[in-house]
C-alpha atoms as a PDB file:
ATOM      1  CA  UNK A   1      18.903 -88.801 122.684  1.00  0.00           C
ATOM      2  CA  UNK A   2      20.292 -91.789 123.905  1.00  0.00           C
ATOM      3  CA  UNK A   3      24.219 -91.870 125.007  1.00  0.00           C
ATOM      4  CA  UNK A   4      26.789 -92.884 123.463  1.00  0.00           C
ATOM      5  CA  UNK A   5      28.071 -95.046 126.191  1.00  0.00           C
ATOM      6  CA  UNK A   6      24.635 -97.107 126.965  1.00  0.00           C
ATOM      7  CA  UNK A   7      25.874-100.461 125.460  1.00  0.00           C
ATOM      8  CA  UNK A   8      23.248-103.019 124.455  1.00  0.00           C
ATOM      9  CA  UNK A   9      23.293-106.420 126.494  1.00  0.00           C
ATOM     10  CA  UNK A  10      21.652-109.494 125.157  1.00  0.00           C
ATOM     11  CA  UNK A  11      22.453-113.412 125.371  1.00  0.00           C
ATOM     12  CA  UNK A  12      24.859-113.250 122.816  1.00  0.00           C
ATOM     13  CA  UNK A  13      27.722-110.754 124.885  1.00  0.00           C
ATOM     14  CA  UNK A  14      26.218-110.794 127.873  1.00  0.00           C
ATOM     15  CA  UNK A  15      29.220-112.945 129.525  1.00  0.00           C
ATOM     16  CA  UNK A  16      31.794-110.920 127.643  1.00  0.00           C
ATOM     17  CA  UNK A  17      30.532-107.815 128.379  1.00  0.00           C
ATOM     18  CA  UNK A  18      28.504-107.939 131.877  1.00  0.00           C
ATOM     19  CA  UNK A  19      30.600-111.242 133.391  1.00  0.00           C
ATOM     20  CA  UNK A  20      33.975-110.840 132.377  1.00  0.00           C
ATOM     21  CA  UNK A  21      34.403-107.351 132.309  1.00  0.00           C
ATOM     22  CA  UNK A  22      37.114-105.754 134.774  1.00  0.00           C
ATOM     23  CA  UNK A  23      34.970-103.005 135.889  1.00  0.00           C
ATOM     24  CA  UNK A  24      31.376-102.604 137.620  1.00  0.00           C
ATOM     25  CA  UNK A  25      28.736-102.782 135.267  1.00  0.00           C
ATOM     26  CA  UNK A  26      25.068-101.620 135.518  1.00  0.00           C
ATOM     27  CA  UNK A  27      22.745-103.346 133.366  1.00  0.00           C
ATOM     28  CA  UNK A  28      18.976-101.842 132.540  1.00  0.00           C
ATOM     29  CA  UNK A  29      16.737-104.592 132.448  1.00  0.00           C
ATOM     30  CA  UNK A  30      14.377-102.827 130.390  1.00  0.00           C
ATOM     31  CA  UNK A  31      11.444-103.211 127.707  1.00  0.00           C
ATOM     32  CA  UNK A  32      10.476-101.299 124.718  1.00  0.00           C
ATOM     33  CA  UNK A  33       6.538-101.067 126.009  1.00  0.00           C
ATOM     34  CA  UNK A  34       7.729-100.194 129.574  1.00  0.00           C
ATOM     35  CA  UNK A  35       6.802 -96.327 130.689  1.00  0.00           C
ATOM     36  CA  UNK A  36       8.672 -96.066 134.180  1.00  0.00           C
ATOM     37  CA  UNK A  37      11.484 -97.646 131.840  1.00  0.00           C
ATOM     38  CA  UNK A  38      12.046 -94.274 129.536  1.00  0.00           C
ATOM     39  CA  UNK A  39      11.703 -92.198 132.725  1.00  0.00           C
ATOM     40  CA  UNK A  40      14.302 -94.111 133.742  1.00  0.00           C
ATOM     41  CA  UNK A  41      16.311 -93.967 130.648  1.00  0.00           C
ATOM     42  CA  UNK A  42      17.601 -90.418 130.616  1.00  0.00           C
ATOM     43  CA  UNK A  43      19.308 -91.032 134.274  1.00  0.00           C
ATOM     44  CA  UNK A  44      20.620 -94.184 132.959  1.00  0.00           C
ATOM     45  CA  UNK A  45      22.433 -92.387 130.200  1.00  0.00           C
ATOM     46  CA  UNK A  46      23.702 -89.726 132.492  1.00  0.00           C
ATOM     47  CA  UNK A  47      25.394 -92.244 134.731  1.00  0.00           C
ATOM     48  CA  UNK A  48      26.830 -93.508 131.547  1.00  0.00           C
ATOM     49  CA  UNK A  49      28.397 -90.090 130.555  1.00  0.00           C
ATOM     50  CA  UNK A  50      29.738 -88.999 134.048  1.00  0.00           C
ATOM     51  CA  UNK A  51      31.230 -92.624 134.935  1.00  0.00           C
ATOM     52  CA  UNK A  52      32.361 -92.960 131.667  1.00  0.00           C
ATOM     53  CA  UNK A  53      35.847 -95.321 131.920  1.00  0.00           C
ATOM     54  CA  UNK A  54      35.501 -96.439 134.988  1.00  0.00           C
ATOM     55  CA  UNK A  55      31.881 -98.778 134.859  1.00  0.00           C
ATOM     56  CA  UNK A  56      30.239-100.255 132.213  1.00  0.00           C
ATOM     57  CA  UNK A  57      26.530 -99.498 131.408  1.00  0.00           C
ATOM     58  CA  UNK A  58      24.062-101.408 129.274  1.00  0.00           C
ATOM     59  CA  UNK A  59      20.371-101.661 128.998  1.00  0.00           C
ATOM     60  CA  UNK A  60      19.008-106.000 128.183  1.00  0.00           C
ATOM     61  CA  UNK A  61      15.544-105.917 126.390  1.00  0.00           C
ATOM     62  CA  UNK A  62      13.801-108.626 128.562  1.00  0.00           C
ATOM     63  CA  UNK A  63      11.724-109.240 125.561  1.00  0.00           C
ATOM     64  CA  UNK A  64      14.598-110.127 123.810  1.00  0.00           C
ATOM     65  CA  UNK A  65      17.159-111.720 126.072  1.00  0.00           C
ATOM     66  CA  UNK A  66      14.066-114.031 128.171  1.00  0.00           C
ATOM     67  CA  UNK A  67      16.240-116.330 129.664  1.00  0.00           C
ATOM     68  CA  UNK A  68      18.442-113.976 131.076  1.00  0.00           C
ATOM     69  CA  UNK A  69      16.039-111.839 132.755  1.00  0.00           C
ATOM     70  CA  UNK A  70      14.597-115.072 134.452  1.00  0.00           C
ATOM     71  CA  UNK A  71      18.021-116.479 135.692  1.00  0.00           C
ATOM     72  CA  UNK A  72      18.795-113.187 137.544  1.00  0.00           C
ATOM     73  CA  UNK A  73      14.596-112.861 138.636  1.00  0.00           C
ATOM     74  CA  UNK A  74      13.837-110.069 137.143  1.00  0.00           C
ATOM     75  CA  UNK A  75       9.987-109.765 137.753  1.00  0.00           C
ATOM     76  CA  UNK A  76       8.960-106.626 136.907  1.00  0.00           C
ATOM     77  CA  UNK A  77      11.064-103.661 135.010  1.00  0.00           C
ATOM     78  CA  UNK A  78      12.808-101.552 135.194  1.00  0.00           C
ATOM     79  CA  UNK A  79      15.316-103.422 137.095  1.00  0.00           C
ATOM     80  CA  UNK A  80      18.901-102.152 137.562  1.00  0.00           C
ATOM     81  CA  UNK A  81      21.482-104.555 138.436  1.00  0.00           C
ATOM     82  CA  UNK A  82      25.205-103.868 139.389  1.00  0.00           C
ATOM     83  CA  UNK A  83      27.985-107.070 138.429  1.00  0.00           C
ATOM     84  CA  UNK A  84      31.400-106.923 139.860  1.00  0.00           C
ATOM     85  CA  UNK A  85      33.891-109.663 138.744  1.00  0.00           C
ATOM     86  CA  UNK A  86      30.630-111.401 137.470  1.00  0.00           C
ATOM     87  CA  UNK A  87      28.838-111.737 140.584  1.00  0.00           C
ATOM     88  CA  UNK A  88      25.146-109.128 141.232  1.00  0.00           C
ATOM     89  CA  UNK A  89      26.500-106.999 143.812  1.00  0.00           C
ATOM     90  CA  UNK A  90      23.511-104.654 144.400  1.00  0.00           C
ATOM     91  CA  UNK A  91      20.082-104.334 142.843  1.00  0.00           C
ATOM     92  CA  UNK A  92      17.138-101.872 142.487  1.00  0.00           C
ATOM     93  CA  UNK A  93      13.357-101.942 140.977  1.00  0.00           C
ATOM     94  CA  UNK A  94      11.164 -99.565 140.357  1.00  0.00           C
ATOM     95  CA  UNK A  95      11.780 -96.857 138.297  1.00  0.00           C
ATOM     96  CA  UNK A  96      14.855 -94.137 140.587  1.00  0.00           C
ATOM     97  CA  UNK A  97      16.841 -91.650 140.311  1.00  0.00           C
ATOM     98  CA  UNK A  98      20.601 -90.163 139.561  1.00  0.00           C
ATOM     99  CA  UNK A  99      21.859 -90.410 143.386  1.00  0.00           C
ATOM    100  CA  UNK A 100      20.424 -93.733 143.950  1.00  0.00           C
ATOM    101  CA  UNK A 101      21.542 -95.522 140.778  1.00  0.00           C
ATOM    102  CA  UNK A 102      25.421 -93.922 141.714  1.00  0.00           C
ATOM    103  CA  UNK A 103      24.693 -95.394 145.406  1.00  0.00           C
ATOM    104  CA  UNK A 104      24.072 -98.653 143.821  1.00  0.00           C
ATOM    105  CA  UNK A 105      27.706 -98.522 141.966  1.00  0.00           C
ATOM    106  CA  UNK A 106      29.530 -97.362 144.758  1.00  0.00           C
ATOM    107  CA  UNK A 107      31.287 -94.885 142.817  1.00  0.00           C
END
């Protein structure tokens, strides 16, 4: 079951929600035909539950949102980014796991 607090990114909120927003924010970039990308999924949502209030978390369908995923270079998913007043701060790819994602945020 997917969490609550997993937001959903696209071109449309992107800047509102991944560039403007006051706290970090970790985005997915994910796709719906990706396997490493629902391994990763479950430690994505638990990042989202235990952080909840103080970062942001969202997964962005590359399929979807194309021109975002190749302005930030995303080549192959899943990709994980981190944004802090709307700059990439830190970046992983390959599927990972719970301490290395939290590593990544700096929380």
């Amino acid at each position: 079951m997917a969490s609550k607090n997993v937001r959903s990114f696209n071109e449309i909120n992107f800047e509102d929600e991944v560039l403007k927003s006051d706290v970090p924010v970790l985005v997915d970039f994910t796709a719906t035909w990706c396997g490493p990308c629902k391994a990763l999924a479950p430690i994505v949502d638990k990042v989202a539950d235990e952080f909840e209030g103080k970062i942001r978390v969202g997964k962005l369908d590359i399929d979807e949102s194309p021109n975002l995923a190749s302005k930030y270079g995303v080549r192959s998913v899943p990709t994980v980014m981190v944004f802090r007043g709307g700059v990439k701060s830190g970046q992983h790819v390959g599927l990972t796991n719970l301490a290395k994602l939290v590593q990544l945020l700096g929380v």
